[in-house]
C-alpha atoms as a PDB file:
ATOM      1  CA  UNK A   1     -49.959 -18.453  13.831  1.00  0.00           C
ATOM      2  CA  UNK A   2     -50.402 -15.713  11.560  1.00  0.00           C
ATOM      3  CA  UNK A   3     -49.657 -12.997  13.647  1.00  0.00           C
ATOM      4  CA  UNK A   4     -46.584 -14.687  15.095  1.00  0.00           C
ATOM      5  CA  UNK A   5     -44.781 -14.898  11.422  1.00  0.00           C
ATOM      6  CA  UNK A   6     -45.937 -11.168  11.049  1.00  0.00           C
ATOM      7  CA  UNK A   7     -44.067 -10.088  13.834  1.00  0.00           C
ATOM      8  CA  UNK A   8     -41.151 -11.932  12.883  1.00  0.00           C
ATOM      9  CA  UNK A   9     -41.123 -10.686   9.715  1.00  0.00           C
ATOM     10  CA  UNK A  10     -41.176  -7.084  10.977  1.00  0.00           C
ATOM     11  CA  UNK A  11     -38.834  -7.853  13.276  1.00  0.00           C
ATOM     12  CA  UNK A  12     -35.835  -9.477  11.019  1.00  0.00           C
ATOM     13  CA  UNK A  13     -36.740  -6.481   8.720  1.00  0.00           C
ATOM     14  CA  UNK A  14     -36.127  -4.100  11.746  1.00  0.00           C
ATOM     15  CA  UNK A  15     -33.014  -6.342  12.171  1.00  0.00           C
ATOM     16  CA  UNK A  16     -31.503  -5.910   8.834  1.00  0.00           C
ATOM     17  CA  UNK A  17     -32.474  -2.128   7.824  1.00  0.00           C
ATOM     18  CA  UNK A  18     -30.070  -1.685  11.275  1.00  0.00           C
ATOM     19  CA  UNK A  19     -27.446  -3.613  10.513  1.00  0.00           C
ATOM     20  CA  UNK A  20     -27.588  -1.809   6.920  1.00  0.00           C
ATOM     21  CA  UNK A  21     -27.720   1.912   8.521  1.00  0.00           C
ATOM     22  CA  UNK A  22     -23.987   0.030  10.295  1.00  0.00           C
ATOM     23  CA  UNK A  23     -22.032  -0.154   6.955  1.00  0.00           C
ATOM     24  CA  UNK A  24     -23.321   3.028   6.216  1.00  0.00           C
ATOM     25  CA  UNK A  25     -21.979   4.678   9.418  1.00  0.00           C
ATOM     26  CA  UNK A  26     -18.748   2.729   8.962  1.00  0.00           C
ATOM     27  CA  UNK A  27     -18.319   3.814   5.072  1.00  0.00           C
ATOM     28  CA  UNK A  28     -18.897   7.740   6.503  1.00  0.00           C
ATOM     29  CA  UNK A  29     -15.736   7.184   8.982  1.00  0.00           C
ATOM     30  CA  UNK A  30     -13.469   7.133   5.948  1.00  0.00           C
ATOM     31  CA  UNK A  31     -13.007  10.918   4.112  1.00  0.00           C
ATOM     32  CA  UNK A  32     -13.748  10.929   0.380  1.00  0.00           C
ATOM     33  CA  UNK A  33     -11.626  12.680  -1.342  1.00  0.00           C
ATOM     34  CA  UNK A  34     -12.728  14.622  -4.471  1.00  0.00           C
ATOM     35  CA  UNK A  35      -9.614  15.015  -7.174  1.00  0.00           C
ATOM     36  CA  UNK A  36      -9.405  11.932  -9.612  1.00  0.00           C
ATOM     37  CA  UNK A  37      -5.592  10.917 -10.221  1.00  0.00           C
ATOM     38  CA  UNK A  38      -5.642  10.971 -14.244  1.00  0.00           C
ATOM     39  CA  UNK A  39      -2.643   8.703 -13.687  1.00  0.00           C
ATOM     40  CA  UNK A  40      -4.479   5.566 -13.248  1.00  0.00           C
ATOM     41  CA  UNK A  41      -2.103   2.819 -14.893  1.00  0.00           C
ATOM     42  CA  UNK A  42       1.403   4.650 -13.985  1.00  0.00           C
ATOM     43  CA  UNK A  43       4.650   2.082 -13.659  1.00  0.00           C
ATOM     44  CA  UNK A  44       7.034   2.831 -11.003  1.00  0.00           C
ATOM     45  CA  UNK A  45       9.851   2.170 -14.087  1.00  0.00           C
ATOM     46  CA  UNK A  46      10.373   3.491 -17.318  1.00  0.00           C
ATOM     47  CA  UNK A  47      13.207   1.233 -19.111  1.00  0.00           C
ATOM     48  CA  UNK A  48      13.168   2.483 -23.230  1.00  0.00           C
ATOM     49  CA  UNK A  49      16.350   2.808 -25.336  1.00  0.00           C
ATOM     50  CA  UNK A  50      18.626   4.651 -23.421  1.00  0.00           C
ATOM     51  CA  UNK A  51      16.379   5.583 -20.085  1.00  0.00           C
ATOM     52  CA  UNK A  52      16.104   3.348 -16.939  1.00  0.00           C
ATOM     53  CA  UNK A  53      14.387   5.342 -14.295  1.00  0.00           C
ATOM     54  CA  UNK A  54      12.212   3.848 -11.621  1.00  0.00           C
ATOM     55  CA  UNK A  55      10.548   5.668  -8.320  1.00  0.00           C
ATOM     56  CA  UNK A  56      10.629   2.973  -5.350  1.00  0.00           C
ATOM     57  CA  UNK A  57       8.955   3.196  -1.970  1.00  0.00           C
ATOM     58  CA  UNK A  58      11.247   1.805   0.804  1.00  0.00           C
ATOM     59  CA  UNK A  59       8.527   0.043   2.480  1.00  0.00           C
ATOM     60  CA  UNK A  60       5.488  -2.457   0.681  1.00  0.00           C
ATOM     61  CA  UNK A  61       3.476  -2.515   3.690  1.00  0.00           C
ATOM     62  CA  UNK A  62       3.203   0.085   6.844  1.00  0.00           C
ATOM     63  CA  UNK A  63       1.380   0.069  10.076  1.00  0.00           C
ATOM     64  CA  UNK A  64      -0.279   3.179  11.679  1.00  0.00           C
ATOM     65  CA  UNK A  65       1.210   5.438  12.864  1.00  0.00           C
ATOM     66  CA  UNK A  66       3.482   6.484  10.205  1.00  0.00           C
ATOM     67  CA  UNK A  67       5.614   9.925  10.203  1.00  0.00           C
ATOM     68  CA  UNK A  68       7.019   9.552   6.889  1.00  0.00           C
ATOM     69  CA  UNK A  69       7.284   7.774   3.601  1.00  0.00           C
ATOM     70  CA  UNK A  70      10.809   7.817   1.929  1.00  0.00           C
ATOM     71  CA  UNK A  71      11.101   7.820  -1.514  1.00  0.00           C
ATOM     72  CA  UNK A  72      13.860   6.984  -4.224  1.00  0.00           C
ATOM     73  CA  UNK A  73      14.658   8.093  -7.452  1.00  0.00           C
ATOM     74  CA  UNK A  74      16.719   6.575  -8.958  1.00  0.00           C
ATOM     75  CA  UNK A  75      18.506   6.977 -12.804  1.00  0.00           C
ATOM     76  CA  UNK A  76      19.797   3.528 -13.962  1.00  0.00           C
ATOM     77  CA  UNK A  77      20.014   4.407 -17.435  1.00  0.00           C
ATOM     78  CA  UNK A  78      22.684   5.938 -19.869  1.00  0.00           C
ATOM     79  CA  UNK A  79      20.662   9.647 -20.160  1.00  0.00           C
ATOM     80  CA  UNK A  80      20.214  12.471 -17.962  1.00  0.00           C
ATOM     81  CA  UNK A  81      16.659  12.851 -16.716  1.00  0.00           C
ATOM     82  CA  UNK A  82      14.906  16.352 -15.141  1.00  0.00           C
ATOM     83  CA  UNK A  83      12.284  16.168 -12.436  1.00  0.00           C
ATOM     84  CA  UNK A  84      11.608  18.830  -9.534  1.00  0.00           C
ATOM     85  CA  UNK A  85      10.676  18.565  -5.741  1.00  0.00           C
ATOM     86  CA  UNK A  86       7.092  18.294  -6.330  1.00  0.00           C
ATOM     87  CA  UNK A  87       5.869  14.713  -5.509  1.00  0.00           C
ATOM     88  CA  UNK A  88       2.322  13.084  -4.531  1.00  0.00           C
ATOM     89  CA  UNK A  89       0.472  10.052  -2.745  1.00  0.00           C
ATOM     90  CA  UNK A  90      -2.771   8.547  -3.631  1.00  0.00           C
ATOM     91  CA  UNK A  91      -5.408   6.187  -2.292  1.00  0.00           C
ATOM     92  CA  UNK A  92      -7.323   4.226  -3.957  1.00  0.00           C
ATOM     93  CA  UNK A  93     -11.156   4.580  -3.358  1.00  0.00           C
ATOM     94  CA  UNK A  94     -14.015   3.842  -4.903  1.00  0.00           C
ATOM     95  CA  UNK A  95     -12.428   1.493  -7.756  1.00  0.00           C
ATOM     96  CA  UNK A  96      -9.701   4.325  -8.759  1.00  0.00           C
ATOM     97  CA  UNK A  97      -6.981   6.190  -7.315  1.00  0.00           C
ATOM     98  CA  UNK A  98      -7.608   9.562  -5.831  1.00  0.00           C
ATOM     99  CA  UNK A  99      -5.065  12.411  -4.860  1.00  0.00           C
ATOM    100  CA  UNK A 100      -4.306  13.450  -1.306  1.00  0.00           C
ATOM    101  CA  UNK A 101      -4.172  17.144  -1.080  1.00  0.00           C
ATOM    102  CA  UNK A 102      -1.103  18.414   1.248  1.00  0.00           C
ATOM    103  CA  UNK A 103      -1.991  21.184   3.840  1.00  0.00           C
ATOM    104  CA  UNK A 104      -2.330  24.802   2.308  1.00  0.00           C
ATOM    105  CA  UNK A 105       1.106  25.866   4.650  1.00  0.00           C
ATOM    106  CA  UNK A 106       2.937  23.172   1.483  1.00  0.00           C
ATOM    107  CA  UNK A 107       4.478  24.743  -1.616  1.00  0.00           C
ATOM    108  CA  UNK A 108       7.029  22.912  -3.538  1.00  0.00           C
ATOM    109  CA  UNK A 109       9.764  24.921  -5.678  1.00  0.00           C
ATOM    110  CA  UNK A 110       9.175  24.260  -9.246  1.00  0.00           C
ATOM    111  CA  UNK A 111      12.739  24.196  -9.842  1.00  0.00           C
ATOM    112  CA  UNK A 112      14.327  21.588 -12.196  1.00  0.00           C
ATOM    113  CA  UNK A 113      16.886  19.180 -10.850  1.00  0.00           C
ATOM    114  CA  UNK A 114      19.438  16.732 -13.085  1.00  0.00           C
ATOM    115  CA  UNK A 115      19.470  13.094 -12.200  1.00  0.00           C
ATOM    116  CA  UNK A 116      22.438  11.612 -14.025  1.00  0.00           C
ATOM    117  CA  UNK A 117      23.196   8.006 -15.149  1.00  0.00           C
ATOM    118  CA  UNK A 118      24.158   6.211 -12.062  1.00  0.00           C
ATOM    119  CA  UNK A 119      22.672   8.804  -9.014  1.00  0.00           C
ATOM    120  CA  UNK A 120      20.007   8.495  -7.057  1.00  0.00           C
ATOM    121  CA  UNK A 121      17.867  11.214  -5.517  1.00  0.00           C
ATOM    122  CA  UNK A 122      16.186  10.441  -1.873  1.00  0.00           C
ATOM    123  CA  UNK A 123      12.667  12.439  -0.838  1.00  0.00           C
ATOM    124  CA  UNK A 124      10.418  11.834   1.767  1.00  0.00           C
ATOM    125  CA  UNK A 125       6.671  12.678   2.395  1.00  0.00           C
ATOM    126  CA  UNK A 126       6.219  13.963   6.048  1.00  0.00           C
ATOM    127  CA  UNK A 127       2.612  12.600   6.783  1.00  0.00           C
ATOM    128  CA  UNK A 128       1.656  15.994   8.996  1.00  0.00           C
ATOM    129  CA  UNK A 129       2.150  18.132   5.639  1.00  0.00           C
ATOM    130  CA  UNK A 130      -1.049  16.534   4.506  1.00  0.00           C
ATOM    131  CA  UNK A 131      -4.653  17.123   4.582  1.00  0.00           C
ATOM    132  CA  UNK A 132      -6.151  13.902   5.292  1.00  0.00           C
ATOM    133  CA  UNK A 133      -5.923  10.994   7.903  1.00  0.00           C
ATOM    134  CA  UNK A 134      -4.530   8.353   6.306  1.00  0.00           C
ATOM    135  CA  UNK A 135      -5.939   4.617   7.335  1.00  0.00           C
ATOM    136  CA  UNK A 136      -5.521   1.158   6.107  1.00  0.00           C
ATOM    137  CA  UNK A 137      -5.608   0.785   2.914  1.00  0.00           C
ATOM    138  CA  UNK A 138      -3.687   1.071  -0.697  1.00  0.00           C
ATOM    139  CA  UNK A 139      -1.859   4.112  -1.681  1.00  0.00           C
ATOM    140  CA  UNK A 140       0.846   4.788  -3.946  1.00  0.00           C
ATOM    141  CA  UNK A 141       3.278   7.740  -4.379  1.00  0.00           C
ATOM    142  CA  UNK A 142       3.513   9.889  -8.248  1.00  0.00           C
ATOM    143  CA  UNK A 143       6.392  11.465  -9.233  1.00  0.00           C
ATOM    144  CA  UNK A 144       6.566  13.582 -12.250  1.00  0.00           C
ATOM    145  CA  UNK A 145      10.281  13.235 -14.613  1.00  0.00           C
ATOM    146  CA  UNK A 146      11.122  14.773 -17.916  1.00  0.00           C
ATOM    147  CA  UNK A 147      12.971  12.712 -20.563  1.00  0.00           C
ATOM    148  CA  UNK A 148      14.310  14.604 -23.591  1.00  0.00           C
ATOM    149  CA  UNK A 149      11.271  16.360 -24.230  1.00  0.00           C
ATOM    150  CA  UNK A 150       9.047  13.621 -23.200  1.00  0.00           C
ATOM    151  CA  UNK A 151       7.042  14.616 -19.156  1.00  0.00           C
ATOM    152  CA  UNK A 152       6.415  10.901 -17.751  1.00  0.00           C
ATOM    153  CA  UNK A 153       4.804   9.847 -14.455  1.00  0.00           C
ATOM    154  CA  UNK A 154       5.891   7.203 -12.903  1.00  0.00           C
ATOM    155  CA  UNK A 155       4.627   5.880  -9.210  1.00  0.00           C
ATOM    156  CA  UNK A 156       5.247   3.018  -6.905  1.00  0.00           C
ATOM    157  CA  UNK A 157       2.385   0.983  -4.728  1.00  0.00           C
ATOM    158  CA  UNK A 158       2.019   0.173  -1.277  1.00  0.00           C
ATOM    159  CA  UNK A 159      -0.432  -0.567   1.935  1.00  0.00           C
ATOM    160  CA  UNK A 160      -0.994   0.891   5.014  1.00  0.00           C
ATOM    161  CA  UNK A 161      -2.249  -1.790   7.674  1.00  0.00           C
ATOM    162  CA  UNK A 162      -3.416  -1.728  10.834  1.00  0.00           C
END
């Protein structure tokens, strides 16, 4: 009797150090990335006295494959704004959101574009211009403005499903 609850113990031990080494293999599928987004609590809006500017995803939810993400600007307010063509997309891993790098063939222009009152300014992310895979999951694309003096990030959520 003995023996028989031995082996069974050795056995449902066997059992579950395998299933563990499983998760572990399935965790290792998805890419860490390494650069912490210091933007952790960014709004897609920024509505104070005179400025109403908001970055807006056109889709909450995607499915695999996906080519692009379009992006709006857009200047609702009664003041100018300045922003340039740089823009980025984050995933959130590991309990915080982490930056996608773009491929190495990617430079954006650092020059500075005018969003007046009223316009709207259209960009979109083409998915092969970065250096990752992306997967299900939540993400989120950052845009950098300027306000007055004032730089401000601002960035908009959504999920990637299966």
């Amino acid at each position: 009797m003995f023996k028989q609850r031995m082996i069974i113990m050795v056995l449902l031990s066997i059992i579950l150090m395998g299933c563990q080494d499983n998760a572990d293999n399935e965790d290792s599928k998805r890419e860490l990335l390494e650069v912490e987004s210091k933007y952790d609590h960014s709004a897609n809006e920024v509505i104070e006295q005179d400025t109403n500017v908001g970055v807006y995803i056109s889709e909450r939810s995607y499915s695999l494959p996906i080519t692009k993400l379009k992006v709006l600007l857009e200047n609702k307010g009664k003041t100018a704004i300045e922003y340039d063509n740089s823009i980025y997309l984050d995933t959130f891993q590991d309990g915080g959101w982490v930056q996608i790098p773009y491929n190495d063939e990617l430079d954006f222009s650092m020059e500075a574009f005018e969003l007046k009152p009223g316009e709207t300014f259209e960009q979109a992310i083409v998915i092969e211009n970065l250096n990752y895979e992306l997967t299900e999951g939540e993400y989120r694309i950052r845009k950098s403005i300027q306000v007055g003096t004032e730089n401000i990030t601002i960035a908009d959520k959504f999920e990637i499903e299966n």
